[in-house]
C-alpha atoms as a PDB file:
ATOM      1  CA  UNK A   1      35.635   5.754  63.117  1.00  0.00           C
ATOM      2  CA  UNK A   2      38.766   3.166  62.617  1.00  0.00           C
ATOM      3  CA  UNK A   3      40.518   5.516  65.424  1.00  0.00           C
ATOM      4  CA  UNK A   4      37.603   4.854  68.102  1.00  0.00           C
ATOM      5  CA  UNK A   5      37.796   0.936  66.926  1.00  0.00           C
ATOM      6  CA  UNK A   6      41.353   0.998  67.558  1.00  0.00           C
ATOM      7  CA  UNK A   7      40.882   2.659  71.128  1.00  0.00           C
ATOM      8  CA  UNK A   8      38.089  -0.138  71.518  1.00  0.00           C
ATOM      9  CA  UNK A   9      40.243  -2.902  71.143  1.00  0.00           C
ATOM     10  CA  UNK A  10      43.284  -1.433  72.699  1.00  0.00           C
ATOM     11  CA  UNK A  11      40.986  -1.277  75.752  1.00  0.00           C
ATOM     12  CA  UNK A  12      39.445  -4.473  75.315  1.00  0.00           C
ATOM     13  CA  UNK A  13      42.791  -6.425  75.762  1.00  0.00           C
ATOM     14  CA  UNK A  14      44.105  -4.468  78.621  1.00  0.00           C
ATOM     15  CA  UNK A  15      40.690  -5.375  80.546  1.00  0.00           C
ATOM     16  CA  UNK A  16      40.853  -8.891  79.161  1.00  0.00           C
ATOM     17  CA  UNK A  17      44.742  -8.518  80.193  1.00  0.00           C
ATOM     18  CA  UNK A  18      44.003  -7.235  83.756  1.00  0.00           C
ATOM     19  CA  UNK A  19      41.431  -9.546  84.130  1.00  0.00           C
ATOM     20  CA  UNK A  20      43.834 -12.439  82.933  1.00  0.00           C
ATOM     21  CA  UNK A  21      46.091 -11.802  85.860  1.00  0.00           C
ATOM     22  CA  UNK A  22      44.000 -11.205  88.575  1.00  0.00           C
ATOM     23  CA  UNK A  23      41.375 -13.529  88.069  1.00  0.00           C
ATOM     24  CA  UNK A  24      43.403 -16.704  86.285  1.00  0.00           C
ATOM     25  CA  UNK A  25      39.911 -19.069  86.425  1.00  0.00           C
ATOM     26  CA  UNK A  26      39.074 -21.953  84.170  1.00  0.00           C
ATOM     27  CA  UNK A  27      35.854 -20.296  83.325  1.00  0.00           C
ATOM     28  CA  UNK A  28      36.851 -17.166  81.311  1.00  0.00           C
ATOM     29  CA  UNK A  29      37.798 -19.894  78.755  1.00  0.00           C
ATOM     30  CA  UNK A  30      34.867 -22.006  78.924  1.00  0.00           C
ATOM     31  CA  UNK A  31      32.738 -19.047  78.012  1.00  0.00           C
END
């Protein structure tokens, strides 16, 4: 279980990464 948690979050950030740098908009943070 703490392995699939650990690929869950390692994927999170790289989407949240990815999305970071191509879409830099003010409303990712105001969510």
């Amino acid at each position: 279980m703490v392995a699939f948690f650990k690929y869950f979050v390692q994927f999170e950030m790289e989407s949240l990464n990815a999305i970071m740098k191509f879409k830099p908009m003010p409303e990712t943070e105001k969510a």
